[in-house]
N, C-alpha and C. Protein backbone atom coordinates (compact mmCIF):
# COMPACT_ATOMS: atom_id res chain seq x y z
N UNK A 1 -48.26 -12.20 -6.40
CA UNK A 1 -47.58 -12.77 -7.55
C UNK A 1 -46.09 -12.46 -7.43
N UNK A 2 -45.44 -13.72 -7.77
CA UNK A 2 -43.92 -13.43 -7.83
C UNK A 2 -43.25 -13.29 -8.93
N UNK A 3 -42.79 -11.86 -9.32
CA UNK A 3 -41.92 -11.58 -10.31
C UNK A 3 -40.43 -11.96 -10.19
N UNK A 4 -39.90 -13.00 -11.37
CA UNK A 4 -38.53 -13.47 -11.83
C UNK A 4 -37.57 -12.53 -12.02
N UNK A 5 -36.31 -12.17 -11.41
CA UNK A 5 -36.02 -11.23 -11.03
C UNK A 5 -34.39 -11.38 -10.81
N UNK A 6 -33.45 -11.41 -12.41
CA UNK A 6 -31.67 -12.01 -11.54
C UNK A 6 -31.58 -10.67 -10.49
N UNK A 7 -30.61 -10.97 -9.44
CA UNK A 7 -29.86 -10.40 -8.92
C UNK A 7 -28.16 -10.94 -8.99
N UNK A 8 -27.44 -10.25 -8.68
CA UNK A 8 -26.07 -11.17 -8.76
C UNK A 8 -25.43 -10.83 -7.08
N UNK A 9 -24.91 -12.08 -6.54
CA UNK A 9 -24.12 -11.64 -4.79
C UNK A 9 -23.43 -12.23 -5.30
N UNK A 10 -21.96 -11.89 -4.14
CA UNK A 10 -20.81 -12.76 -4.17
C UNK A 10 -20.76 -13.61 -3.82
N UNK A 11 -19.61 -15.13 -4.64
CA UNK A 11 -20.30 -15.68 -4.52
C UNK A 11 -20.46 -16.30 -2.82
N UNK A 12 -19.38 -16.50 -1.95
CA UNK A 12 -19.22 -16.59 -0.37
C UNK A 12 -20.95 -15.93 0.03
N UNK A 13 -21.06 -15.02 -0.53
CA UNK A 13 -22.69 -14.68 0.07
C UNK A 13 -23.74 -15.61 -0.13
N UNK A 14 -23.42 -15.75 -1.37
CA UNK A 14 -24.66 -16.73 -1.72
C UNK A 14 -25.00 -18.30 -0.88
N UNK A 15 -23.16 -18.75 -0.98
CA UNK A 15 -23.14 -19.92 -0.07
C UNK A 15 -23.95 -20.05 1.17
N UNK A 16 -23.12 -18.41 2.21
CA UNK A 16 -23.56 -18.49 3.41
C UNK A 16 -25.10 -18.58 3.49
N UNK A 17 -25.98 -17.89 2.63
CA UNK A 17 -27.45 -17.38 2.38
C UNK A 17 -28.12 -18.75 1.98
N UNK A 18 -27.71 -19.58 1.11
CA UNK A 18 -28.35 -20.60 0.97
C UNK A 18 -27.72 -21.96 2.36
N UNK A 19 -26.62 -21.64 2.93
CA UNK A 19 -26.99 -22.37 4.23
C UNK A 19 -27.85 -22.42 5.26
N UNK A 20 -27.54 -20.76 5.54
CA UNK A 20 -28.78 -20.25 6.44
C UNK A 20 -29.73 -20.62 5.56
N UNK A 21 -30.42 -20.17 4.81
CA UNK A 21 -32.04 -20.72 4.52
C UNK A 21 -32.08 -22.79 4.34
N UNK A 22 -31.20 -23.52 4.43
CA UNK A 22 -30.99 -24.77 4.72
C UNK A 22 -31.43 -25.12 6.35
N UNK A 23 -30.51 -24.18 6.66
CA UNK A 23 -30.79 -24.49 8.32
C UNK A 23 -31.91 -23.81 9.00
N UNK A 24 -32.52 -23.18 8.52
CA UNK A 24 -33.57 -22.52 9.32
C UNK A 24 -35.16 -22.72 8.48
N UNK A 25 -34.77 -23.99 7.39
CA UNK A 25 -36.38 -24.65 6.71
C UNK A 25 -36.95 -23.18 5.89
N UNK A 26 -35.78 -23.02 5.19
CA UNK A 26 -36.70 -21.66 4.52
C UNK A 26 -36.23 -21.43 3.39
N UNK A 27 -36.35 -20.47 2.68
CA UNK A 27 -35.81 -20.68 1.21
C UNK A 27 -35.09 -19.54 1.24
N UNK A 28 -33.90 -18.94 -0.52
CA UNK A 28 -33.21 -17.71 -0.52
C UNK A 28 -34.66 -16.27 -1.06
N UNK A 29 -35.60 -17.16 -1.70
CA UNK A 29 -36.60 -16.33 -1.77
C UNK A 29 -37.12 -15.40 -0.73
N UNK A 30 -37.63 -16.21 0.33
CA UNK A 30 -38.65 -16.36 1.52
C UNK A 30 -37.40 -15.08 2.31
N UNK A 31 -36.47 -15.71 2.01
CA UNK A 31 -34.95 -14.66 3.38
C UNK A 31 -34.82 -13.10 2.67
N UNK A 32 -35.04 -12.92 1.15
CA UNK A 32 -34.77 -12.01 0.71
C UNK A 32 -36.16 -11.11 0.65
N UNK A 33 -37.16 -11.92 0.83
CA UNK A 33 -38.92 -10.80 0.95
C UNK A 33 -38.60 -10.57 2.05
N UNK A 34 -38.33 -11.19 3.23
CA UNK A 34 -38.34 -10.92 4.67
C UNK A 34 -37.36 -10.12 4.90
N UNK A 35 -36.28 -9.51 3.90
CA UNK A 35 -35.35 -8.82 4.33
C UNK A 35 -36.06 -7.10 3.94
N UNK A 36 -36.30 -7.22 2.50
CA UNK A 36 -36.92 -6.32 1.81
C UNK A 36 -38.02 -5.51 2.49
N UNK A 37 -39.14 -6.89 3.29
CA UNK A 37 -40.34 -5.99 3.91
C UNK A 37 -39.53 -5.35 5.38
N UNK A 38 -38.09 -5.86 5.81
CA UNK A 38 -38.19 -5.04 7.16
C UNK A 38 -37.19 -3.93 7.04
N UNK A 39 -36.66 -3.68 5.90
CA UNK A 39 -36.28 -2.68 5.97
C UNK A 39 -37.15 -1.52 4.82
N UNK A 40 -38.33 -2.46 4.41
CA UNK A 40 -39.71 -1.11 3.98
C UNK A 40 -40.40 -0.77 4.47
N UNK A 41 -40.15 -1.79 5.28
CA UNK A 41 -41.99 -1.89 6.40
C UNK A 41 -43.22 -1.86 5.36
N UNK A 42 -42.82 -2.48 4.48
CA UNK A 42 -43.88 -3.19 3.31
C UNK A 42 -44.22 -4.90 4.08
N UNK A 43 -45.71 -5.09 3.91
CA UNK A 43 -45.55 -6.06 4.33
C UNK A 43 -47.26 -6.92 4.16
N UNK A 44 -47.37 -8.09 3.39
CA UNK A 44 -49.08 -8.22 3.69
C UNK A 44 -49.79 -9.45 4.78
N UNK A 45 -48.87 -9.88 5.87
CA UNK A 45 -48.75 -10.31 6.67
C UNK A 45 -49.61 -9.72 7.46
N UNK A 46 -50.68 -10.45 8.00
CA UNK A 46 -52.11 -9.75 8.42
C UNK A 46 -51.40 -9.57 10.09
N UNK A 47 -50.62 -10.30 10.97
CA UNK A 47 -49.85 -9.86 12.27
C UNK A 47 -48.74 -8.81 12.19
N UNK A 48 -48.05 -8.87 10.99
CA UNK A 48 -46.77 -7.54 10.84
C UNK A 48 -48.06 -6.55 10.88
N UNK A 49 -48.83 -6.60 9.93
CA UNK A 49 -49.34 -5.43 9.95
C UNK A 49 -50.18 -4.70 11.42
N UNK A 50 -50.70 -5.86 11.40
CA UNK A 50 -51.90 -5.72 13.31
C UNK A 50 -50.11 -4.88 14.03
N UNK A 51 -49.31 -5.99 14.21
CA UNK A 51 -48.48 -4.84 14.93
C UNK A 51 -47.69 -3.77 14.84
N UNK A 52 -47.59 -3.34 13.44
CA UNK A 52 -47.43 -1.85 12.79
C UNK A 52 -48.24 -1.06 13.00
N UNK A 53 -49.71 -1.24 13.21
CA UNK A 53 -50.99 -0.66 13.82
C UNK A 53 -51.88 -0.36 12.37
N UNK A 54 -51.53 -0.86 11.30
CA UNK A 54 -52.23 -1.22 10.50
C UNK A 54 -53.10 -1.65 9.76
N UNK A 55 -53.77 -2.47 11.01
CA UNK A 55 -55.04 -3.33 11.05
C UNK A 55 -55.53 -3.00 12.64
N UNK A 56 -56.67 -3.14 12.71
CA UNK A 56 -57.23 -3.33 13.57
C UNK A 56 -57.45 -4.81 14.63
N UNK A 57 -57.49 -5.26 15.37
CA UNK A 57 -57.17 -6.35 16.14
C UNK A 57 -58.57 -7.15 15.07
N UNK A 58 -59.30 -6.76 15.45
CA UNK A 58 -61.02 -7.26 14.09
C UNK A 58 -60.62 -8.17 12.91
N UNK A 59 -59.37 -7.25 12.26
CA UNK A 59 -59.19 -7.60 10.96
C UNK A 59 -57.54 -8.68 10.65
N UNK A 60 -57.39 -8.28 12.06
CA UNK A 60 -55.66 -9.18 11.80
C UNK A 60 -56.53 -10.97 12.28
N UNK A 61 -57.80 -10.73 13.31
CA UNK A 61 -57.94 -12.33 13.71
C UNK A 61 -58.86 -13.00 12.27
N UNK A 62 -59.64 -11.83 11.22
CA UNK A 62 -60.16 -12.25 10.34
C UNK A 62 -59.02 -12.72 9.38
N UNK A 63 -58.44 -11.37 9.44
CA UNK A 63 -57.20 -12.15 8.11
C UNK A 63 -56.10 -13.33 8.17
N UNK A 64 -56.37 -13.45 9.92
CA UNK A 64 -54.92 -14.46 9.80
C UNK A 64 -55.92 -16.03 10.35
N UNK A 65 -56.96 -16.01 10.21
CA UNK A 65 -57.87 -16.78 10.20
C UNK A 65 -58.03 -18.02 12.01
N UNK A 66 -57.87 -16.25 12.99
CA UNK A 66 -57.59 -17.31 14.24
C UNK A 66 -58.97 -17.08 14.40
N UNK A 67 -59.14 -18.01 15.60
CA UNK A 67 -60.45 -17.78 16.06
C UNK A 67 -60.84 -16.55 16.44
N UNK A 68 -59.78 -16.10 17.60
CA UNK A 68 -60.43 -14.94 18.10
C UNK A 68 -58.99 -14.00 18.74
N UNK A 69 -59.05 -12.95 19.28
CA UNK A 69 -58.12 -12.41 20.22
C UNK A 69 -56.90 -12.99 20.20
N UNK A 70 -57.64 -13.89 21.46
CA UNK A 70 -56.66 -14.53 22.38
C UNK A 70 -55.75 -15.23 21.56
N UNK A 71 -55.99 -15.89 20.25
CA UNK A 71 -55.30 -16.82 19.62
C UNK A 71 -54.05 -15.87 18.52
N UNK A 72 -55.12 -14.65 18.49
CA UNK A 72 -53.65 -13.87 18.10
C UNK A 72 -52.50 -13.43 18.36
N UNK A 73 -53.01 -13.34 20.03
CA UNK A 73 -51.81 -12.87 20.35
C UNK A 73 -51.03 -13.40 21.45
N UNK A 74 -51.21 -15.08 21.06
CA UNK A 74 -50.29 -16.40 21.37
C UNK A 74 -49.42 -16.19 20.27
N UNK A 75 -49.77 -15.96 18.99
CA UNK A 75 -49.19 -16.41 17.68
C UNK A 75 -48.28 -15.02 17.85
N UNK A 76 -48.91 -14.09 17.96
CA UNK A 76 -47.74 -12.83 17.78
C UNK A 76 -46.72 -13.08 19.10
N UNK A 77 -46.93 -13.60 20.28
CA UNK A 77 -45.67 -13.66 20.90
C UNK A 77 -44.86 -14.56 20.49
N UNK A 78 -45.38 -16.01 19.97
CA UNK A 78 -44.62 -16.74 19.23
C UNK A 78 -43.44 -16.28 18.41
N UNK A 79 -44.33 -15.71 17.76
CA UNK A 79 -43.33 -14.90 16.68
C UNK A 79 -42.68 -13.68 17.15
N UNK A 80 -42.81 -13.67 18.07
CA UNK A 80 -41.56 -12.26 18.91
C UNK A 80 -42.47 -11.07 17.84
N UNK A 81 -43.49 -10.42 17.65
CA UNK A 81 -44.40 -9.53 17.53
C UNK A 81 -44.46 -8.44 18.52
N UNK A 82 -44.49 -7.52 18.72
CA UNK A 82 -44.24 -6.45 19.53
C UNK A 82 -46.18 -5.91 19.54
N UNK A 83 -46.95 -5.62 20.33
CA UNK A 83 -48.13 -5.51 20.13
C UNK A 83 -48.12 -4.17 19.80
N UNK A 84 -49.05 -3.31 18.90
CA UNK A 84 -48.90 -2.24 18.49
C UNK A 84 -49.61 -1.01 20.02
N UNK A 85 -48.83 -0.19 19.85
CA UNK A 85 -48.92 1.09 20.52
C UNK A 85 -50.26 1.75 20.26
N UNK A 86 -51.19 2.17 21.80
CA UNK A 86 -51.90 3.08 21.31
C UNK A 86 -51.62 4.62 20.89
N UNK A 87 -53.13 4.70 19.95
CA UNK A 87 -53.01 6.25 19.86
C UNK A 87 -52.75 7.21 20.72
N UNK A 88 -52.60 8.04 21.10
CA UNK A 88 -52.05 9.09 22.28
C UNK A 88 -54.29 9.37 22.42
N UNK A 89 -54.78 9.39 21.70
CA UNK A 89 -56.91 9.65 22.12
C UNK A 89 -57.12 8.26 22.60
N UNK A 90 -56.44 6.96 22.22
CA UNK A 90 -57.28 5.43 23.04
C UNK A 90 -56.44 5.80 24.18
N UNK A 91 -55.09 6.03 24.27
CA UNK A 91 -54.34 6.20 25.61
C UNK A 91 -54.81 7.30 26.80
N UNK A 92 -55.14 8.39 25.81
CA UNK A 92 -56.22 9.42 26.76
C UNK A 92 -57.43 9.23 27.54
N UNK A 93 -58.61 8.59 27.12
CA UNK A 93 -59.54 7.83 26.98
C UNK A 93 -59.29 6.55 27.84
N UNK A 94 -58.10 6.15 27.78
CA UNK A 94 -58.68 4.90 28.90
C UNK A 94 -57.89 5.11 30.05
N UNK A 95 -57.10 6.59 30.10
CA UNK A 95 -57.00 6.86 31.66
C UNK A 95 -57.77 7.37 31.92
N UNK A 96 -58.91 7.96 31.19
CA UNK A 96 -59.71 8.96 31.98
C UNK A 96 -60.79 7.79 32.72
N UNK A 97 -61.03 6.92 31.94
CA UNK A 97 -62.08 5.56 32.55
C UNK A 97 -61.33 5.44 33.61
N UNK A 98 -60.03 5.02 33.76
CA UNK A 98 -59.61 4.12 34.80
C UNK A 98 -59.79 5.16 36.10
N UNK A 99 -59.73 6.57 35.73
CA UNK A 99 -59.56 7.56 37.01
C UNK A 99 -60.70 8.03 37.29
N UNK A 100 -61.49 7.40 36.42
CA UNK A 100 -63.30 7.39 37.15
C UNK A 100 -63.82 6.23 37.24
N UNK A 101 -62.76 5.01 37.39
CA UNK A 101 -63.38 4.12 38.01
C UNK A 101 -63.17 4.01 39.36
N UNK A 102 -62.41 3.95 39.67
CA UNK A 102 -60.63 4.12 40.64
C UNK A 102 -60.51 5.20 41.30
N UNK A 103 -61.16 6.26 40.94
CA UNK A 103 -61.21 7.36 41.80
C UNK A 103 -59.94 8.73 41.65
N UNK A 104 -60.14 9.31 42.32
CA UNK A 104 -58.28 10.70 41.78
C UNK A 104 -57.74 10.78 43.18
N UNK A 105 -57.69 9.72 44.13
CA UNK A 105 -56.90 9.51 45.37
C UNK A 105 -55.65 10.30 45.06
C-alpha cells in the first residue's frame, strides 16, 4: 500500500527528476522507492531479495513467478543482479565434494 506523502525539492530538482523518469518510462514515485530501497536495502522484490541472499533460489523462482532456475537468472542478469554469495558452510561443503571427486593431486 502506498502512503500520500508531500515532500518539498528544489525546484531545478524536481524538473531534472521528472525528466529522467520521462526518459527512462518510469515515474517520480517508482525513482524515489528505488532510491529509498537502495540505500535501506529494504526491498520486496522477490530477485533484490534472492540476490541479497534473502530468499532462497526455491522461493525467488516461486515468487517472481519464472518457471524455473534457469529463467531466473536470465532475468537477474538482465537486470545487472549480482548473484548472491555463498555461506562460508555451502562454500566449505562444496570444496570438500569437489576434492573428493577430483582427488587432492
Amino acid at each position: 500500500m502506498l502512503i500520500r506523502t508531500p515532500i518539498y525539492l528544489p525546484e531545478h530538482l524536481l524538473a531534472k527528476a521528472k525528466s529522467y523518469a520521462l526518459a527512462h518510462d518510469t515515474t517520480l514515485t517508482a525513482l524515489i522507492i528505488e532510491q529509498i530501497e537502495t540505500i535501506t536495502g529494504v526491498t520486496d522484490e522477490p530477485m533484490v531479495m534472492f540476490s541479497r541472499g534473502l530468499l532462497t533460489k526455491e522461493q525467488a523462482v516461486e515468487c517472481s513467478g519464472f518457471r524455473d532456475y534457469a529463467e531466473l537468472l536470465v532475468a537477474m542478469g538482465d537486470a545487472d543482479l549480482p548473484l548472491p554469495a555463498l555461506s562460508e558452510s555451502v562454500a566449505d561443503e562444496q570444496v570438500k565434494i569437489f576434492t573428493e571427486l577430483w582427488g587432492n593431486e
